[in-house]
Every structure is written in C-alpha cells, then in structure tokens.
N, C-alpha and C. Protein backbone atom coordinates (compact mmCIF):
# COMPACT_ATOMS: atom_id res chain seq x y z
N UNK A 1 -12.08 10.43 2.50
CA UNK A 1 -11.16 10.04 1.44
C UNK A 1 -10.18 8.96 1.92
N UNK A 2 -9.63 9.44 2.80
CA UNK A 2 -8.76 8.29 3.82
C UNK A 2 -9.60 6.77 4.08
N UNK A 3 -10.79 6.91 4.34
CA UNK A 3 -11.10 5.45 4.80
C UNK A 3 -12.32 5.00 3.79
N UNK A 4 -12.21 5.13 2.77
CA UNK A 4 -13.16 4.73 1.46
C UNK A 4 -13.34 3.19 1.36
N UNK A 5 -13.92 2.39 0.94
CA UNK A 5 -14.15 1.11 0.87
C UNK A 5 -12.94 0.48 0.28
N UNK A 6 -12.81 1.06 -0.98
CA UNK A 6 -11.53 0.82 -1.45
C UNK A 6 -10.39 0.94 -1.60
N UNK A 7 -10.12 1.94 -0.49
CA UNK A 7 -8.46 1.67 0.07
C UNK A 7 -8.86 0.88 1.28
N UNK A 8 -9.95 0.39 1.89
CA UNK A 8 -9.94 -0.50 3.00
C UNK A 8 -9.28 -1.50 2.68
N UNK A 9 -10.20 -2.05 1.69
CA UNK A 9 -9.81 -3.17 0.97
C UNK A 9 -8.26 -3.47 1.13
N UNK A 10 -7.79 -2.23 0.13
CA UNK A 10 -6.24 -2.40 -0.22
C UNK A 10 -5.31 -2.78 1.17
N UNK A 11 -5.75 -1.81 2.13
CA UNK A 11 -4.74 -2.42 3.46
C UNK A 11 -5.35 -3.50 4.09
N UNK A 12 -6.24 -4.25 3.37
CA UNK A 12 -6.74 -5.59 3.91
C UNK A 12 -5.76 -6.52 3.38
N UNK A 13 -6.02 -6.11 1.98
CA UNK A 13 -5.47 -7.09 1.47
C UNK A 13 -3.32 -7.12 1.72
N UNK A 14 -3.15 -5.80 1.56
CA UNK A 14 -1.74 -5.60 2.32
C UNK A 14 -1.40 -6.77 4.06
N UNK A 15 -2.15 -6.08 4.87
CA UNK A 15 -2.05 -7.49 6.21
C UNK A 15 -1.95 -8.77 5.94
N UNK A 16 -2.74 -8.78 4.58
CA UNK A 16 -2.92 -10.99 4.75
C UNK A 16 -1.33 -10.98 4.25
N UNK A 17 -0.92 -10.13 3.57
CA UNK A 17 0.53 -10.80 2.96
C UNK A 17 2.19 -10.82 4.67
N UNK A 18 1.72 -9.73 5.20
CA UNK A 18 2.64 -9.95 6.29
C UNK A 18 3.16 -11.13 6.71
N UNK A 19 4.28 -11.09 7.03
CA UNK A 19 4.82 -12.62 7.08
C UNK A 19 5.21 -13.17 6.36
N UNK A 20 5.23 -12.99 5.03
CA UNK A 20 5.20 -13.74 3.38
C UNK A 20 6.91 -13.50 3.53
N UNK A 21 7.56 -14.42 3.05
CA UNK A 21 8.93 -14.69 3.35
C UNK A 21 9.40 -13.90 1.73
N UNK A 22 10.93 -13.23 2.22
CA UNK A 22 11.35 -12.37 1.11
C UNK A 22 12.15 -13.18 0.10
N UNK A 23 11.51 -12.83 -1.34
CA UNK A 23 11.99 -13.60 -2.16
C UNK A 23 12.12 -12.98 -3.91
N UNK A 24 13.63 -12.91 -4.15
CA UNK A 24 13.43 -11.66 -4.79
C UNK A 24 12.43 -12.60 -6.33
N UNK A 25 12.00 -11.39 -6.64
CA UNK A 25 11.06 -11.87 -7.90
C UNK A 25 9.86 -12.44 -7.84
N UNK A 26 9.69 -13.10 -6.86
CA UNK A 26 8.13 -13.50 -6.06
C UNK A 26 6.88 -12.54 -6.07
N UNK A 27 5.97 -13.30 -6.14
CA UNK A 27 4.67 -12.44 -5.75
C UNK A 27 3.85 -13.45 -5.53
N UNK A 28 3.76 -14.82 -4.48
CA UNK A 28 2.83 -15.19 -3.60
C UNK A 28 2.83 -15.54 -2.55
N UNK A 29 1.53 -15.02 -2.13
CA UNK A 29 0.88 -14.41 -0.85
C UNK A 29 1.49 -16.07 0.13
N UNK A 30 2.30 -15.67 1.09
CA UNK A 30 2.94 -16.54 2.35
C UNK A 30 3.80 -17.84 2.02
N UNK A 31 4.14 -17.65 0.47
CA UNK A 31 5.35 -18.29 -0.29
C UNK A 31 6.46 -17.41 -0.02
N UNK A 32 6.20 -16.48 -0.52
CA UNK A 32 7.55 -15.62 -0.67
C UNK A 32 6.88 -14.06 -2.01
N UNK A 33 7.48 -13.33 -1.89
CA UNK A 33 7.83 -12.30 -2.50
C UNK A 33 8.72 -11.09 -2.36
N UNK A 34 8.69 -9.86 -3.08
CA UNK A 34 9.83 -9.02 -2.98
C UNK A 34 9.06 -7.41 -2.63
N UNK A 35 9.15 -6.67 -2.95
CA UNK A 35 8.71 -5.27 -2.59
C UNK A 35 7.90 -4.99 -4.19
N UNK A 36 8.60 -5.28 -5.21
CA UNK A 36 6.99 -5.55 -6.29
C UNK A 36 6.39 -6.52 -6.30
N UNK A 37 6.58 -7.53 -5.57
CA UNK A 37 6.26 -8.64 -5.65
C UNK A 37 4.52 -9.15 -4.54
N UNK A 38 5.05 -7.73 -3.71
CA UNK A 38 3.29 -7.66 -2.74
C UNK A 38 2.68 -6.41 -3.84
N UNK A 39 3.06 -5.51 -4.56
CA UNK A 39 2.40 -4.81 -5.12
C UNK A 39 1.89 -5.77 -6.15
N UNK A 40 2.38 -5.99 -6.70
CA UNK A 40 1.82 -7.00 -7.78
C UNK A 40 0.62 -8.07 -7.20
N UNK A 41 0.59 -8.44 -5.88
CA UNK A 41 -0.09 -9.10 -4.96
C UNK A 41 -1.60 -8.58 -4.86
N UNK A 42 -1.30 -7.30 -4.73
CA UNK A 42 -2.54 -6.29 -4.54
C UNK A 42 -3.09 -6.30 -5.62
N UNK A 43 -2.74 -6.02 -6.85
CA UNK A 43 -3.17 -5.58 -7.89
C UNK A 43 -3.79 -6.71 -8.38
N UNK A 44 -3.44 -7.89 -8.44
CA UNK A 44 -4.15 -8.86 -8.74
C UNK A 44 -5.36 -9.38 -7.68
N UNK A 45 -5.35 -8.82 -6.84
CA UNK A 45 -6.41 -8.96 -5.85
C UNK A 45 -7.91 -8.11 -6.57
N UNK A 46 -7.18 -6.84 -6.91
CA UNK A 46 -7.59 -5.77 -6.67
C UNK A 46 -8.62 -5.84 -8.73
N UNK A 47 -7.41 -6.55 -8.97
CA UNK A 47 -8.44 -6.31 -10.89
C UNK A 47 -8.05 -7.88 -11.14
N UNK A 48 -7.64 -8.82 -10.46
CA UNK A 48 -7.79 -9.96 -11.10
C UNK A 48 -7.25 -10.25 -12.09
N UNK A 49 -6.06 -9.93 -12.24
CA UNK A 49 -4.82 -9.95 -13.40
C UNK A 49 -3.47 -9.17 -13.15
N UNK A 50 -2.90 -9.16 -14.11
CA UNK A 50 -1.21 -8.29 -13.84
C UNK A 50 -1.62 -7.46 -15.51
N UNK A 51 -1.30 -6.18 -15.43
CA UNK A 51 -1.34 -5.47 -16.46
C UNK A 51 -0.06 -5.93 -17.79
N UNK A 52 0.82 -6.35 -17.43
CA UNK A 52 1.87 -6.74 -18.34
C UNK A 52 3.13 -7.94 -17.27
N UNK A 53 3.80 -8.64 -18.27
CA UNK A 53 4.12 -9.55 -17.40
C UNK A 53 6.26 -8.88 -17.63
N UNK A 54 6.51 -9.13 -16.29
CA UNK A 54 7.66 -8.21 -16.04
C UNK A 54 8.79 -8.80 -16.36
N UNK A 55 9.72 -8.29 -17.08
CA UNK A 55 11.19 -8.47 -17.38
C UNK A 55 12.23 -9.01 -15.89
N UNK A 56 13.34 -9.83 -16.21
CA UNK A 56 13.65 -9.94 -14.60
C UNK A 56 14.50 -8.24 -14.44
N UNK A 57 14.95 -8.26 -13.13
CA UNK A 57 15.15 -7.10 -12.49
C UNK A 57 16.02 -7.21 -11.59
N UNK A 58 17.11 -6.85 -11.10
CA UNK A 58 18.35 -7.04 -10.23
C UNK A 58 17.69 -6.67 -8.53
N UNK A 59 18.37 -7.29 -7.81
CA UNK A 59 17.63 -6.95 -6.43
C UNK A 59 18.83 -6.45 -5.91
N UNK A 60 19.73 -5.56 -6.61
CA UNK A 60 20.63 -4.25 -6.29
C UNK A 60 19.97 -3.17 -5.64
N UNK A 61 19.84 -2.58 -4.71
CA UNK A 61 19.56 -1.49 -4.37
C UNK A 61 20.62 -0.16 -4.58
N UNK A 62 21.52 -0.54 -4.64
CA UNK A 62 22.74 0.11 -5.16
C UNK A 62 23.24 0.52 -6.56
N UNK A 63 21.76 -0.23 -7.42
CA UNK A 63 22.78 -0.06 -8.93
C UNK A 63 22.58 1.06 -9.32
N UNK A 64 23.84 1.24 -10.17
CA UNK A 64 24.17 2.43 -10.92
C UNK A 64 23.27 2.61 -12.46
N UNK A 65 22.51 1.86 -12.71
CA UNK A 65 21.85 1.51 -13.93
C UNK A 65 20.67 3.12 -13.90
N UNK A 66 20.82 4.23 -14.01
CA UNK A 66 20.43 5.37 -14.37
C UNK A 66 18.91 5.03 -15.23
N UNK A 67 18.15 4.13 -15.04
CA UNK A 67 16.80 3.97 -16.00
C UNK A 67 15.81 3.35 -15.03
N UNK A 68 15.14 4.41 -15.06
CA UNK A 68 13.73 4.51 -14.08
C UNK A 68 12.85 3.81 -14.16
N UNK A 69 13.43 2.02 -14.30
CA UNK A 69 12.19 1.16 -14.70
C UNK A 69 10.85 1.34 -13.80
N UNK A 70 11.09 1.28 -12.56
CA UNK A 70 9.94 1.32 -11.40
C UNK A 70 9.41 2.59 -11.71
N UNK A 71 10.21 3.48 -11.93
CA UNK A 71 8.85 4.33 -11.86
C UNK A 71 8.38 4.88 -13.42
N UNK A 72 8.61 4.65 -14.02
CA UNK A 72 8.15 4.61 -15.07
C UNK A 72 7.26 3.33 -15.33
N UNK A 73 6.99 2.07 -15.35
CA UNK A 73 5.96 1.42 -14.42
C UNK A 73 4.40 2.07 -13.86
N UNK A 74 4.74 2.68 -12.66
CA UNK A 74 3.95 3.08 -12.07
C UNK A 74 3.38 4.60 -12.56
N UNK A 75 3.96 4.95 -13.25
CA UNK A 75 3.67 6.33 -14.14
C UNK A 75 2.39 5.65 -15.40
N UNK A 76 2.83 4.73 -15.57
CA UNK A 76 1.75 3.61 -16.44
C UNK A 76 0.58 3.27 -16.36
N UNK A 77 0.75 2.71 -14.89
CA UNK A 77 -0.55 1.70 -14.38
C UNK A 77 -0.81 2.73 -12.96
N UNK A 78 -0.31 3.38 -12.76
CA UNK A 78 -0.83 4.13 -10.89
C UNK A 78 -1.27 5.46 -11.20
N UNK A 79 -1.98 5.87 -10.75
CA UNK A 79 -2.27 7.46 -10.60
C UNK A 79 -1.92 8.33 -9.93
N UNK A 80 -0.88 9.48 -10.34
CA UNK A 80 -0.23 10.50 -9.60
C UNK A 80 -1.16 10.39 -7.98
N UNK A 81 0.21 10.33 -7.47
CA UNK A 81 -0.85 10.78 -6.27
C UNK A 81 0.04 12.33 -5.62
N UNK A 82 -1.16 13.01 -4.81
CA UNK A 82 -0.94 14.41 -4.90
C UNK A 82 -0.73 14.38 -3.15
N UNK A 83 -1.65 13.33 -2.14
CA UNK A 83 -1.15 13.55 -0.45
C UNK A 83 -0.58 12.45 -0.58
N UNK A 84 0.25 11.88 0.56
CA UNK A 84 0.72 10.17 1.10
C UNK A 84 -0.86 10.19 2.54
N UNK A 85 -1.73 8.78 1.84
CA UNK A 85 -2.72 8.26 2.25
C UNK A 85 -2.80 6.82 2.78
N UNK A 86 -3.26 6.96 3.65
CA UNK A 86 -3.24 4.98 3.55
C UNK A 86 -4.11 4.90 2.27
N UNK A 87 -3.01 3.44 2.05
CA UNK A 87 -3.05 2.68 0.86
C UNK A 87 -2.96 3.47 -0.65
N UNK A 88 -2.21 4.35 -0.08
CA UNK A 88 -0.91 5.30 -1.15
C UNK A 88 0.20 4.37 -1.67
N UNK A 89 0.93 4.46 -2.81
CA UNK A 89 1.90 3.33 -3.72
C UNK A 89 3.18 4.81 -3.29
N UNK A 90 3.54 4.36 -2.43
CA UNK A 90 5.71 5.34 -2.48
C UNK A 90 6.58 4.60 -3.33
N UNK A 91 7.25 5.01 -3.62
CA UNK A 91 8.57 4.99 -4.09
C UNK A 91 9.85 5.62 -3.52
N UNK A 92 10.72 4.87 -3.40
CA UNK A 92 12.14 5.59 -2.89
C UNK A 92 13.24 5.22 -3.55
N UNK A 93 14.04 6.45 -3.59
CA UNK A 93 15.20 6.19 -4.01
C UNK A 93 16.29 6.29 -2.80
N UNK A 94 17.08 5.41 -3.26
CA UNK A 94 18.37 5.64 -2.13
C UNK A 94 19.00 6.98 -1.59
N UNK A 95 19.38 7.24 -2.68
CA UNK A 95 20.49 8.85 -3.21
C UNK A 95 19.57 9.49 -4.28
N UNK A 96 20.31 10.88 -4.31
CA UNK A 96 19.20 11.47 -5.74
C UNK A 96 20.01 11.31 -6.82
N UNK A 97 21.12 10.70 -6.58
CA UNK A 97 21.50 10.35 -8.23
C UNK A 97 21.44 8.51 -8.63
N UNK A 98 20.30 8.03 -7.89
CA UNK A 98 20.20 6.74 -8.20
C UNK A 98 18.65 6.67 -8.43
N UNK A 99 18.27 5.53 -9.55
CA UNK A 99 17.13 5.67 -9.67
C UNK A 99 15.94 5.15 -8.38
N UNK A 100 14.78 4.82 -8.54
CA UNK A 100 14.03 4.15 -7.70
C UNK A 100 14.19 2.95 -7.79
N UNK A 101 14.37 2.25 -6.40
CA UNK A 101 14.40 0.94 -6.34
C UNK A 101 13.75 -0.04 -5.23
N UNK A 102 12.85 0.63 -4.87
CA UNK A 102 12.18 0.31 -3.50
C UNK A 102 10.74 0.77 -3.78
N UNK A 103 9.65 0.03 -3.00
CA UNK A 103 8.28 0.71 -2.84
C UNK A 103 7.39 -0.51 -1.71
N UNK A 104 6.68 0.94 -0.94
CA UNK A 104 5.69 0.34 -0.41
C UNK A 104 4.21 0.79 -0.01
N UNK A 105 3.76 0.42 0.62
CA UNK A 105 2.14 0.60 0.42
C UNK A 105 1.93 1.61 1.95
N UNK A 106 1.48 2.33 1.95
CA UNK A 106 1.04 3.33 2.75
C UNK A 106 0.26 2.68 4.03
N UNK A 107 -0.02 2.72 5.09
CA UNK A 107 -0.60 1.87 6.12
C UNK A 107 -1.47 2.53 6.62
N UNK A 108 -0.45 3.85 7.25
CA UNK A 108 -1.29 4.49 8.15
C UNK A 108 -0.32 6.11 8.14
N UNK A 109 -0.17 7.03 8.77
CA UNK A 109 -0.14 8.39 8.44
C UNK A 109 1.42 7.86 9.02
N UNK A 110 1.85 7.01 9.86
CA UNK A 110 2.60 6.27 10.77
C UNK A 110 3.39 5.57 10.45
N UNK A 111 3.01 4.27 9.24
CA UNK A 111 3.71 3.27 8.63
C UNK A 111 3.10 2.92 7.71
N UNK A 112 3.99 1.81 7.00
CA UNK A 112 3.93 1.10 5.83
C UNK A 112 4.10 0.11 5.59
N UNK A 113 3.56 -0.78 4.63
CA UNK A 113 4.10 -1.86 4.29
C UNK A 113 4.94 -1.89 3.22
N UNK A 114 5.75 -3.29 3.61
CA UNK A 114 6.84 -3.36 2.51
C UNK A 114 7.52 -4.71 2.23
N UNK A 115 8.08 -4.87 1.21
CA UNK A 115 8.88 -6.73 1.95
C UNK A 115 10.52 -6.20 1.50
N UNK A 116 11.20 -6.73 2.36
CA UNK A 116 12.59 -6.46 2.22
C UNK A 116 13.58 -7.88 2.82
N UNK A 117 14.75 -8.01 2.27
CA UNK A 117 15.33 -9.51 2.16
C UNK A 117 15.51 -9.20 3.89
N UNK A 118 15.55 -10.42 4.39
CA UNK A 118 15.66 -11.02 6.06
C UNK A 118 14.78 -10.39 6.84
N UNK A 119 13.67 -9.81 6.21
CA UNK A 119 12.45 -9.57 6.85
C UNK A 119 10.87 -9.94 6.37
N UNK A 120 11.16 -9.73 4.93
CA UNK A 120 9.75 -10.78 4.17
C UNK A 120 8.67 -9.29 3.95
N UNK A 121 7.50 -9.89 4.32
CA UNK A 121 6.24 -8.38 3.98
C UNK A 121 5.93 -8.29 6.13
N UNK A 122 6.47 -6.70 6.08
CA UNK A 122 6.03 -6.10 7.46
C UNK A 122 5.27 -5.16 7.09
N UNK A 123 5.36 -4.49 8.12
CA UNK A 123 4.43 -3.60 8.23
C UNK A 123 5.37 -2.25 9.40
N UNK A 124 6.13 -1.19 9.12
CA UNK A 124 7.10 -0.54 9.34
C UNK A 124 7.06 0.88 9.37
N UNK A 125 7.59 1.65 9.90
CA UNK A 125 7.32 3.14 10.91
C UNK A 125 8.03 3.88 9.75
N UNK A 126 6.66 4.87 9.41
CA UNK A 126 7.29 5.35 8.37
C UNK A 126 7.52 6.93 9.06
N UNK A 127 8.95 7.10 9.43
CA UNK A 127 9.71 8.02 9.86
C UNK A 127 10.60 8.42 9.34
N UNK A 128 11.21 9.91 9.89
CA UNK A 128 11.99 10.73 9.09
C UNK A 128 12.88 9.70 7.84
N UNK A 129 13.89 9.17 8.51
CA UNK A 129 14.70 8.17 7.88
C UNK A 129 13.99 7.72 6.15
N UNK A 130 12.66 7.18 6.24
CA UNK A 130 11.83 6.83 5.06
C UNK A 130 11.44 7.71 4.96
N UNK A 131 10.49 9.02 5.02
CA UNK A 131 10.27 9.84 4.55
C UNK A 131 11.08 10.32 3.84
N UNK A 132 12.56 10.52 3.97
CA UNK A 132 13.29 11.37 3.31
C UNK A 132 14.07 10.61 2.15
N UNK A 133 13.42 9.32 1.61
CA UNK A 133 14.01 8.49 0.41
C UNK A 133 12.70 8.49 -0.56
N UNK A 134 11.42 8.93 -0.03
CA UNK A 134 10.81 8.91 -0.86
C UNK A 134 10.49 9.61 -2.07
N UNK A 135 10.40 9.45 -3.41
CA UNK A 135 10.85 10.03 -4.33
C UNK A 135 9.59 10.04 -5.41
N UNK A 136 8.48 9.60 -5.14
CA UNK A 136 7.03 9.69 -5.57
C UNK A 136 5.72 8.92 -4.92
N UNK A 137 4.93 9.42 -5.62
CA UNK A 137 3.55 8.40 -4.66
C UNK A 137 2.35 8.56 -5.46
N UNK A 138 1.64 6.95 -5.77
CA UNK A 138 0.86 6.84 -6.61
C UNK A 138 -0.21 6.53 -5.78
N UNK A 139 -1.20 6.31 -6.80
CA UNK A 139 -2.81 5.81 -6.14
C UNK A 139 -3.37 4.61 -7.28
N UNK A 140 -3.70 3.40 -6.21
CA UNK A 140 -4.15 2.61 -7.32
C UNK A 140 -5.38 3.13 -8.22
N UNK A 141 -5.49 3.24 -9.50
CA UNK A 141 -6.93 3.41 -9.29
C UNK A 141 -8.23 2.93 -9.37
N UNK A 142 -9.47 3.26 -9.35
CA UNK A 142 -10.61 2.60 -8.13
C UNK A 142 -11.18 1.96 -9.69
N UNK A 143 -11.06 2.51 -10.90
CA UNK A 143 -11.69 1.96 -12.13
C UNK A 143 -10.89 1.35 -13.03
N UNK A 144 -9.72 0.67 -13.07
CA UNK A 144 -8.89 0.55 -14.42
C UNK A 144 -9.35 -0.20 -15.33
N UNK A 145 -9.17 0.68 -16.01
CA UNK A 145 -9.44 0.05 -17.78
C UNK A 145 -8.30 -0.58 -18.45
N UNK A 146 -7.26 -0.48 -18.23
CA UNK A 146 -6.18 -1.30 -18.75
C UNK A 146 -7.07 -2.76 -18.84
N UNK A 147 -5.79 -3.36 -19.96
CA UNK A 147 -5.95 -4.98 -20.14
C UNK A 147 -4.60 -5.46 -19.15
N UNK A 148 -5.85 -6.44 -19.14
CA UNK A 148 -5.52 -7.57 -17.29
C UNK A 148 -4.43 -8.72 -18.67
N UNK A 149 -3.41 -9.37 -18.23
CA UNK A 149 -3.23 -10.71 -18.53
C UNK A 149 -3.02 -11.47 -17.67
C-alpha cells in the first residue's frame, strides 16, 4: 500500500519541486510557490488540470478568520485518509482554536514535504513538534472524476 505506483509517482513528483523558491500564491515548479501552491503542483501533474480556480487567501498563519477554507477544500477534492502514508495530504493547525492553515505532503514515516516563506519547497522531519499540529490527512485519489479546468 505504502509503495504503489501511484504514490511513487506523487513523491516523485513532490522532489522535482524542492528548491522552488517561497512565494505566497504561486504554484510553479522552481519559480516560486506556497504550501498550496506545491499541492496544487501535484495535482496538476497528477490529472492535468486544477479542479476549481482559487480565491486569493492571506499568508497569515495567525489569522483569527474562524472558516475552514483549506480544509473544507480538501474535504472536496482529497479522500479521507484513515493512516499518515507517504504521499498522504496533512493539514495543520496552529492552536485548536484556529483554523487550518498549513499542509504538506507525506515523504516518508520520517518527513515531509512542504514550502514555507525563507525556505521555499523542502523536504522536513516530521517530528513530535509537527505531529502535534496536525489536524487531518487526506489521500489523493488514484481515479478522479471531478472536472479538471
């Protein structure tokens, strides 16, 4: 289950973006992007389109704005996921009274990828510290039927 063709893929395609300079609202690959901005990266790798095209979005990690855009999002287009797998979709929230405002891509049982401002898309140790902000976890999935635009 762990090493299927198509989560290979996905942390393939996760590596080529490493390095990609942080840029909030971005999503191309060694231009720049943001932490949806490599998910969005994947997904268009992955089905060759963006399921809907996104509203802008504050690169607050702090805001008080109580509405679960991200994960409600991914409640949309991702599939519950039930273990954290490589090339698993997390989510974190800061505090539990703030919504989600962060996500990254599952690597290894170890780390993750992610892009964050003065670091760009790494690849990062996913330890206690992150474990304990994470606040859901999706799975791309392997057939989507959604419409691509």
């Amino acid at each position: 289950m762990t090493n299927t063709p198509f989560r290979k893929m996905i942390l393939e395609e996760c590596r080529e973006w490493i390095g990609t300079p942080y840029c909030h609202q971005a999503s191309v690959k060694m231009a720049g992007c943001d932490c949806l901005g490599l998910l969005r990266g994947v997904w268009r790798k992955l089905y060759q389109g963006e399921p809907q095209a996104l509203p802008a979005y504050t690169a607050d990690w702090g805001e008080v704005d109580q509405n679960e855009h991200l994960l409600k999002a991914a409640t949309s287009y991702l599939l519950p996921g039930t273990m954290i797998l490589p090339a698993s979709v997390i989510l974190f929230r800061w505090r539990p009274d703030l919504p989600v405002k962060h996500l990254g891509i599952v690597a290894s049982e170890r780390s993750f990828f992610h892009a964050y401002e003065r670091a760009g898309v790494v690849e990062t140790t996913l330890g206690p510290h992150w474990r304990s902000k994470i606040a859901a976890s999706f799975e791309f999935p392997e057939n989507y039927q959604g419409q691509i635009s």
